[in-house]
PDB file of N, CA and C in Angstrom:
ATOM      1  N   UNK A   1       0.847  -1.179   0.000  1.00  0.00           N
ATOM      2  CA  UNK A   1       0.000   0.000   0.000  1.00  0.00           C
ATOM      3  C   UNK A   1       0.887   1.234   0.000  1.00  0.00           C
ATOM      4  N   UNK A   2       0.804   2.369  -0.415  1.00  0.00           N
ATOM      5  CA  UNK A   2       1.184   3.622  -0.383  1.00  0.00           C
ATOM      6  C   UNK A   2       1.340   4.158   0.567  1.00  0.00           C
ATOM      7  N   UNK A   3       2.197   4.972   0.531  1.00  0.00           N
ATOM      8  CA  UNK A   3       2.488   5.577   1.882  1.00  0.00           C
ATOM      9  C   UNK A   3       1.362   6.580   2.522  1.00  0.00           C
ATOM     10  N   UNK A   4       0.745   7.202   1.612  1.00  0.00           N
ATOM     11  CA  UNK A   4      -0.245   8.369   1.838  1.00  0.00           C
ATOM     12  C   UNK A   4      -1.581   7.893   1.038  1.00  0.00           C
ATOM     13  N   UNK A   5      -1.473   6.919   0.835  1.00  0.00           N
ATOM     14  CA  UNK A   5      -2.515   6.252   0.416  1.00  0.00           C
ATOM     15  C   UNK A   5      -3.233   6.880  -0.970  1.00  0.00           C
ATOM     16  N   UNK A   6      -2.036   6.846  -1.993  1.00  0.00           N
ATOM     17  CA  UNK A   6      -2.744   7.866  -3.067  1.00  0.00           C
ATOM     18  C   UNK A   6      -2.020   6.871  -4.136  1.00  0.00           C
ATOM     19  N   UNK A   7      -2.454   6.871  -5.378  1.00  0.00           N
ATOM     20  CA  UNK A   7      -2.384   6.016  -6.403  1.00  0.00           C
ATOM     21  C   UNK A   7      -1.041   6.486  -7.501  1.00  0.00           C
ATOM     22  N   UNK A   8      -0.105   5.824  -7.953  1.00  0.00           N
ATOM     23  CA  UNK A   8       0.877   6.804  -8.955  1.00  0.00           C
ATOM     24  C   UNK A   8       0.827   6.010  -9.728  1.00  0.00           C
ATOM     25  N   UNK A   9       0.856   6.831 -10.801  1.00  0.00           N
ATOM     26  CA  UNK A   9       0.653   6.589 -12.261  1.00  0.00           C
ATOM     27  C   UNK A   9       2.503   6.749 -12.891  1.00  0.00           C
ATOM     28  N   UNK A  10       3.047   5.898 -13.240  1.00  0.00           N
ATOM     29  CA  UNK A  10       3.932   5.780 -14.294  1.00  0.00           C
ATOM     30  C   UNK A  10       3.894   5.534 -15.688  1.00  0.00           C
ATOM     31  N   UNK A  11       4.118   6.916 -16.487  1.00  0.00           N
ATOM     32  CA  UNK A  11       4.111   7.099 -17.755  1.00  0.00           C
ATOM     33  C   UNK A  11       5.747   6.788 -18.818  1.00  0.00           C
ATOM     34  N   UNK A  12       5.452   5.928 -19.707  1.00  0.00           N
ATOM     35  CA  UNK A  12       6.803   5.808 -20.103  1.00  0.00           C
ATOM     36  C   UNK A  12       6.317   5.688 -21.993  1.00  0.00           C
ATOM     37  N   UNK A  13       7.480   6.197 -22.581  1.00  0.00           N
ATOM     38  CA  UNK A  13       7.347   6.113 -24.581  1.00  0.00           C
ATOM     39  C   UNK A  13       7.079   4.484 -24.622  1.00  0.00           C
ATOM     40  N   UNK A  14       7.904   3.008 -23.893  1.00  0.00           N
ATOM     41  CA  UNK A  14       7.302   1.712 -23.921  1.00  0.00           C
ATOM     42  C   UNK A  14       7.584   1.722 -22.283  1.00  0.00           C
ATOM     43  N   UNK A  15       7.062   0.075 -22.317  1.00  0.00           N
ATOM     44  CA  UNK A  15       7.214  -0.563 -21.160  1.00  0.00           C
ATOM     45  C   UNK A  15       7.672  -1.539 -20.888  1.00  0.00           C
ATOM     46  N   UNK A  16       8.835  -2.391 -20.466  1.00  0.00           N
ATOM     47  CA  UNK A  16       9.374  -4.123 -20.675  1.00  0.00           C
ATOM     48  C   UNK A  16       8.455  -4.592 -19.702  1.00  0.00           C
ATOM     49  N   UNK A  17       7.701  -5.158 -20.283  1.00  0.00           N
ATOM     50  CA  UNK A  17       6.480  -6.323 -19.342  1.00  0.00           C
ATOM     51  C   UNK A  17       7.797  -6.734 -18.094  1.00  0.00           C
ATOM     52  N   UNK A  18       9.069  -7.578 -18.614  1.00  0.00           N
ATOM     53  CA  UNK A  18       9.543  -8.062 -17.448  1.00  0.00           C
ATOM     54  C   UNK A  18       9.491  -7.329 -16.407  1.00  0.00           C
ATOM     55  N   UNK A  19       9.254  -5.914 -16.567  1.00  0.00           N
ATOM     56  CA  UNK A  19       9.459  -5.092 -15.212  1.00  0.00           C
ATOM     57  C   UNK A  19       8.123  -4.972 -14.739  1.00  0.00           C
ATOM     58  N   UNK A  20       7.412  -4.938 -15.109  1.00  0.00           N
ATOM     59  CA  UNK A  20       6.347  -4.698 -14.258  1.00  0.00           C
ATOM     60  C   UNK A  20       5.837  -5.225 -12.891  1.00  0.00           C
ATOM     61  N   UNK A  21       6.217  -6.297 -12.523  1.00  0.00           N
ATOM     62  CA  UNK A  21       6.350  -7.096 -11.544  1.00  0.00           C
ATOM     63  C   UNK A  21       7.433  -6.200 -10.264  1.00  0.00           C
ATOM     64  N   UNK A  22       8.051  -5.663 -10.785  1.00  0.00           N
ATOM     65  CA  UNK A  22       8.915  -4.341 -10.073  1.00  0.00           C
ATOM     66  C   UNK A  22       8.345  -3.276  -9.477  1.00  0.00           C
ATOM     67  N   UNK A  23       8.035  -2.757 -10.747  1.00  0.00           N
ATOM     68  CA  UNK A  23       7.512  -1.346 -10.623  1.00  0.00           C
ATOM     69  C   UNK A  23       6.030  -1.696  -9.357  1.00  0.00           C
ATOM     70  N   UNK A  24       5.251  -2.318  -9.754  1.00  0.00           N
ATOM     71  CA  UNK A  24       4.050  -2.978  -8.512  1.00  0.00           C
ATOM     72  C   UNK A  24       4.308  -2.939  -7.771  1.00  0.00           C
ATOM     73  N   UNK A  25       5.693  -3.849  -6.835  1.00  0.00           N
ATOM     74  CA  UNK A  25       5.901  -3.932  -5.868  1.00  0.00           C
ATOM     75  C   UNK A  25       6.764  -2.955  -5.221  1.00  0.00           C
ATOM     76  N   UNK A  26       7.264  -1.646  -6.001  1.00  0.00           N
ATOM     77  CA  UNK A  26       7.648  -0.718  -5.704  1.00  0.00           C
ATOM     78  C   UNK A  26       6.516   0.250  -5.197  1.00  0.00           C
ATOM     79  N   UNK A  27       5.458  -0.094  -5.773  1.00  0.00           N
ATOM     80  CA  UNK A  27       4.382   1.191  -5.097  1.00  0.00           C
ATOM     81  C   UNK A  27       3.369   1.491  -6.285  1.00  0.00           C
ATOM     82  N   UNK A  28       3.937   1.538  -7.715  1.00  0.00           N
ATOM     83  CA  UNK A  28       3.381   1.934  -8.152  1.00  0.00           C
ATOM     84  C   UNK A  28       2.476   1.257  -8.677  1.00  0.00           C
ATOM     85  N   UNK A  29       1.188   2.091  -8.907  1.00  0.00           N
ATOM     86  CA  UNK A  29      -0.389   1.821  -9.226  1.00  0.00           C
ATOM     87  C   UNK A  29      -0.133   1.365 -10.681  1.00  0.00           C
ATOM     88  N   UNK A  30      -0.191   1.709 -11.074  1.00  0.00           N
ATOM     89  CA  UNK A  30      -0.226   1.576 -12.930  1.00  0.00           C
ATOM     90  C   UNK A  30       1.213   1.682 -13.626  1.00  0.00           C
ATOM     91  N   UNK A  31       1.385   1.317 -14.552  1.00  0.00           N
ATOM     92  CA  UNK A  31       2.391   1.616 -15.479  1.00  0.00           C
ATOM     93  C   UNK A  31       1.492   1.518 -16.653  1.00  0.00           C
ATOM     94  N   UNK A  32       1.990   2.999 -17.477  1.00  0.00           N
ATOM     95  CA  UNK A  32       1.086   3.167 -18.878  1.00  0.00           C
ATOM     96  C   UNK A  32       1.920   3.707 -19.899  1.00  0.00           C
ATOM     97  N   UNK A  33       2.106   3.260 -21.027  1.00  0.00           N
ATOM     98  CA  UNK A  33       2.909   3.429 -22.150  1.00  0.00           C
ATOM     99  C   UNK A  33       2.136   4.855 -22.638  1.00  0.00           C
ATOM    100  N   UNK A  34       3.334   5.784 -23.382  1.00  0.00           N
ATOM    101  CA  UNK A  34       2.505   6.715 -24.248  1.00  0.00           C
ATOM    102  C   UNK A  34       2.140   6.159 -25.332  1.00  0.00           C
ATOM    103  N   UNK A  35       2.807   5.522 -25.591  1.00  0.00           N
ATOM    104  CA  UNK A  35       2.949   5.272 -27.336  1.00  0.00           C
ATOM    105  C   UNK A  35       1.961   3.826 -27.540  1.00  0.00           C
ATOM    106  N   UNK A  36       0.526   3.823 -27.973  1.00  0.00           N
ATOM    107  CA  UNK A  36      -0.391   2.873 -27.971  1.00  0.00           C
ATOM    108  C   UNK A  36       0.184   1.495 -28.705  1.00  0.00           C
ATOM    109  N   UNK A  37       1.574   1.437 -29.796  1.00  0.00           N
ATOM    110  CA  UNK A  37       1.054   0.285 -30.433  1.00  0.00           C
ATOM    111  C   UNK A  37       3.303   0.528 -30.980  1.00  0.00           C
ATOM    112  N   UNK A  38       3.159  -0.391 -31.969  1.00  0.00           N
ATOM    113  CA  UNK A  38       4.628  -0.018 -32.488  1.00  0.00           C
ATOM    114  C   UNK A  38       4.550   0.946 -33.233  1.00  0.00           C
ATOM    115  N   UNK A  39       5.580   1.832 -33.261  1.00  0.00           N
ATOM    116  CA  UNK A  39       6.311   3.311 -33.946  1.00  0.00           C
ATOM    117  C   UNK A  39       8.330   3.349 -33.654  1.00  0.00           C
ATOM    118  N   UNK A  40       8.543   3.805 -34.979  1.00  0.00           N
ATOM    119  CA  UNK A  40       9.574   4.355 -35.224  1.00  0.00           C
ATOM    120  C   UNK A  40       9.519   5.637 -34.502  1.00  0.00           C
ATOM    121  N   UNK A  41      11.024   5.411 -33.950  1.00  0.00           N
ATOM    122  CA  UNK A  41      10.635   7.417 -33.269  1.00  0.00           C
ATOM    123  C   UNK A  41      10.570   8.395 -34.038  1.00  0.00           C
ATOM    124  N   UNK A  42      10.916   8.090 -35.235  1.00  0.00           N
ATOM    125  CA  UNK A  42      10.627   9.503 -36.220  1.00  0.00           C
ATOM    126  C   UNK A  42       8.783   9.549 -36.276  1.00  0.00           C
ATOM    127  N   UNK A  43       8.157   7.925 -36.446  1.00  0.00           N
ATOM    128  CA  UNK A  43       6.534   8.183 -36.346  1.00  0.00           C
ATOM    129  C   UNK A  43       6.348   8.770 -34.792  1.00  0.00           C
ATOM    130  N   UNK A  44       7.116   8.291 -33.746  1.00  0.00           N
ATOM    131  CA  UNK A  44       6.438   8.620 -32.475  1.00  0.00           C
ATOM    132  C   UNK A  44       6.701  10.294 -32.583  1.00  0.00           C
ATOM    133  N   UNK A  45       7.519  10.861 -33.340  1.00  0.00           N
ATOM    134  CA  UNK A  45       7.605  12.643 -32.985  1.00  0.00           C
ATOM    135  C   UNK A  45       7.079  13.442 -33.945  1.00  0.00           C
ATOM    136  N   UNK A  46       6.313  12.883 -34.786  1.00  0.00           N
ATOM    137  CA  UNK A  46       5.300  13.591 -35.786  1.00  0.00           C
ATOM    138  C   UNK A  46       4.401  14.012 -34.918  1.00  0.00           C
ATOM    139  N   UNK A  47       4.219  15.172 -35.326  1.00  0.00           N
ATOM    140  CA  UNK A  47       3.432  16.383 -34.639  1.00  0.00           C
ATOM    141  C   UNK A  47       2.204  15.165 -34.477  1.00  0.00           C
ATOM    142  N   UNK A  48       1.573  15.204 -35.787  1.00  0.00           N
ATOM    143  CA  UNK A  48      -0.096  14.599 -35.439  1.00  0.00           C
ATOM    144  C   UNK A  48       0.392  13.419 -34.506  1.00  0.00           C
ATOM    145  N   UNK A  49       1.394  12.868 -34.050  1.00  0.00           N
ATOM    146  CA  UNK A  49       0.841  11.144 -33.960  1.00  0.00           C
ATOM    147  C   UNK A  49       1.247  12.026 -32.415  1.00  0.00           C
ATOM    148  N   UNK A  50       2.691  12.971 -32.199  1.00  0.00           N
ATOM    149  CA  UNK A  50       2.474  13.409 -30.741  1.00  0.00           C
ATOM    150  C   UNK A  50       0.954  13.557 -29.803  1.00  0.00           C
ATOM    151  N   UNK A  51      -0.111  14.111 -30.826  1.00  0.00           N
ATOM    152  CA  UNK A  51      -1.604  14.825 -30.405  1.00  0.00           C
ATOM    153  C   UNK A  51      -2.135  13.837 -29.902  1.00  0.00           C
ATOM    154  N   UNK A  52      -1.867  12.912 -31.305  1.00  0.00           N
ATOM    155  CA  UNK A  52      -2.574  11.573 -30.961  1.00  0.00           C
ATOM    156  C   UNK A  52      -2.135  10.498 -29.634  1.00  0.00           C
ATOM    157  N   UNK A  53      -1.241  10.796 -29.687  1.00  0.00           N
ATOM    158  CA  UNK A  53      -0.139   9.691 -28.337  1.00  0.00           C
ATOM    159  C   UNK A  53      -0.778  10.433 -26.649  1.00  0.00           C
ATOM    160  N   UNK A  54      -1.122  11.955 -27.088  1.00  0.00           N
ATOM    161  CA  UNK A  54      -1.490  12.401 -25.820  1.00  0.00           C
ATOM    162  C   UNK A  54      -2.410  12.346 -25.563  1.00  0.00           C
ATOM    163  N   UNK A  55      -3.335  12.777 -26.372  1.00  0.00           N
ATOM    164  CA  UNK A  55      -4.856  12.115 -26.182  1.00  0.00           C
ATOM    165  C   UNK A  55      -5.112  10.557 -25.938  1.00  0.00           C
ATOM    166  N   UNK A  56      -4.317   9.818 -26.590  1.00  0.00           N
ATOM    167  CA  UNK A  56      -4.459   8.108 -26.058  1.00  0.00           C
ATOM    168  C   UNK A  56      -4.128   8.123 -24.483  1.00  0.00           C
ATOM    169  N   UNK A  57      -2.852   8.805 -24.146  1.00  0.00           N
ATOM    170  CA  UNK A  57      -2.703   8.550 -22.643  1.00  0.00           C
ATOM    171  C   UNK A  57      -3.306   9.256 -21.419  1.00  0.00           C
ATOM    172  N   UNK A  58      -3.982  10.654 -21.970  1.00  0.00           N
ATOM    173  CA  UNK A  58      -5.038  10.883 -21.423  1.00  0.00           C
ATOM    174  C   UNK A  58      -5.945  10.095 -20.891  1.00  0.00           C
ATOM    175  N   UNK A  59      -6.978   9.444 -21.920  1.00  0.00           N
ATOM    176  CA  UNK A  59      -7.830   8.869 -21.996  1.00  0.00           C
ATOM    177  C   UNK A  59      -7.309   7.474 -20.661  1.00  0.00           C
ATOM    178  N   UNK A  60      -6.232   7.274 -20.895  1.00  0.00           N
ATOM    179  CA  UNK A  60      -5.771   5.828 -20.447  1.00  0.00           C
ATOM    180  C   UNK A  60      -5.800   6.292 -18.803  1.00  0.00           C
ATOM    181  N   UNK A  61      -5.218   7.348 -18.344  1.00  0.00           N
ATOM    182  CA  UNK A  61      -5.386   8.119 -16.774  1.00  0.00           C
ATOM    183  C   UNK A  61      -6.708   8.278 -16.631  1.00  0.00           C
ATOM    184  N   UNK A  62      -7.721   8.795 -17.321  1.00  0.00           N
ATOM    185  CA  UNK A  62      -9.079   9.030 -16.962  1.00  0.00           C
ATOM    186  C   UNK A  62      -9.783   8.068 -16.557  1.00  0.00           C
ATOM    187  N   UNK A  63      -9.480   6.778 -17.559  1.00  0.00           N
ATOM    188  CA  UNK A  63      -9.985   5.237 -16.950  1.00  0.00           C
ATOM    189  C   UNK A  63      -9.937   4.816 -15.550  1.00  0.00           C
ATOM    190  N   UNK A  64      -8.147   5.076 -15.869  1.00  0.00           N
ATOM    191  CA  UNK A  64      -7.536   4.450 -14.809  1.00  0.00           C
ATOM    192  C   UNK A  64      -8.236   5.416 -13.071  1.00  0.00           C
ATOM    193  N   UNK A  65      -8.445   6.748 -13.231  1.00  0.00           N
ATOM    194  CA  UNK A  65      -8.767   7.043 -11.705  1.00  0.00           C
ATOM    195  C   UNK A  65     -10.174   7.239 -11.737  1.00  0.00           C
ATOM    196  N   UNK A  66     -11.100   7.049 -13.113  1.00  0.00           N
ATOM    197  CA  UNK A  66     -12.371   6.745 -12.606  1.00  0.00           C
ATOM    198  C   UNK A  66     -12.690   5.143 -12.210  1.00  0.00           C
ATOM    199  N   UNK A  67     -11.817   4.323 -11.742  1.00  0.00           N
ATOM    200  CA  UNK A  67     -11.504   3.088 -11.160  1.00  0.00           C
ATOM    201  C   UNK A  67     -12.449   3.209  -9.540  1.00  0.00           C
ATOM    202  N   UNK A  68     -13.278   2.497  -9.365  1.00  0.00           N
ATOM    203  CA  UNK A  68     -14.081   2.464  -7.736  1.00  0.00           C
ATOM    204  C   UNK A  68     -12.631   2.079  -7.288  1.00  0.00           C
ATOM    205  N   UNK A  69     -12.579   2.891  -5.761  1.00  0.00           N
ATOM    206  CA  UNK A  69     -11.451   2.691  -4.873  1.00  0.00           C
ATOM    207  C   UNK A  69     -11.829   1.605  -4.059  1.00  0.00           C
ATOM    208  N   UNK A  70     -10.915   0.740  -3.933  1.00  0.00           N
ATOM    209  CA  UNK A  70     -10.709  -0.439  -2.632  1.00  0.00           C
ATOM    210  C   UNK A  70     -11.004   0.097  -1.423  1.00  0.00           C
TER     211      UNK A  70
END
């Protein structure tokens, strides 16, 4: 459980599944990729796909803390 009992969100461009098992037992609530799917970083820094990458991870936090609390 958290120290202050509040939820953290870790945002990263990917994520190595092997870690996730880490990051959990470190504290953190979520781990959420920006980048929805595979991209070249020249696709991940195109203006539109940036808009698009932020609005996906938006959306992905909004889920995540309209979540019913334990």
């Amino acid at each position: 459980m958290w120290k202050l009992n509040k939820p953290v969100i870790a945002i990263a461009g990917s994520i190595d599944s092997s870690l996730l098992t880490r990051f959990y037992e470190s504290g953190i609530s979520v781990c959420l990729s920006v980048i929805p799917g595979v991209q070249t970083l020249e696709q991940a820094m195109e203006r539109s796909q940036v808009q698009n990458n932020i609005s996906y991870i938006s959306q992905q936090i909004a889920t995540f803390l309209s979540w019913p609390k334990k």
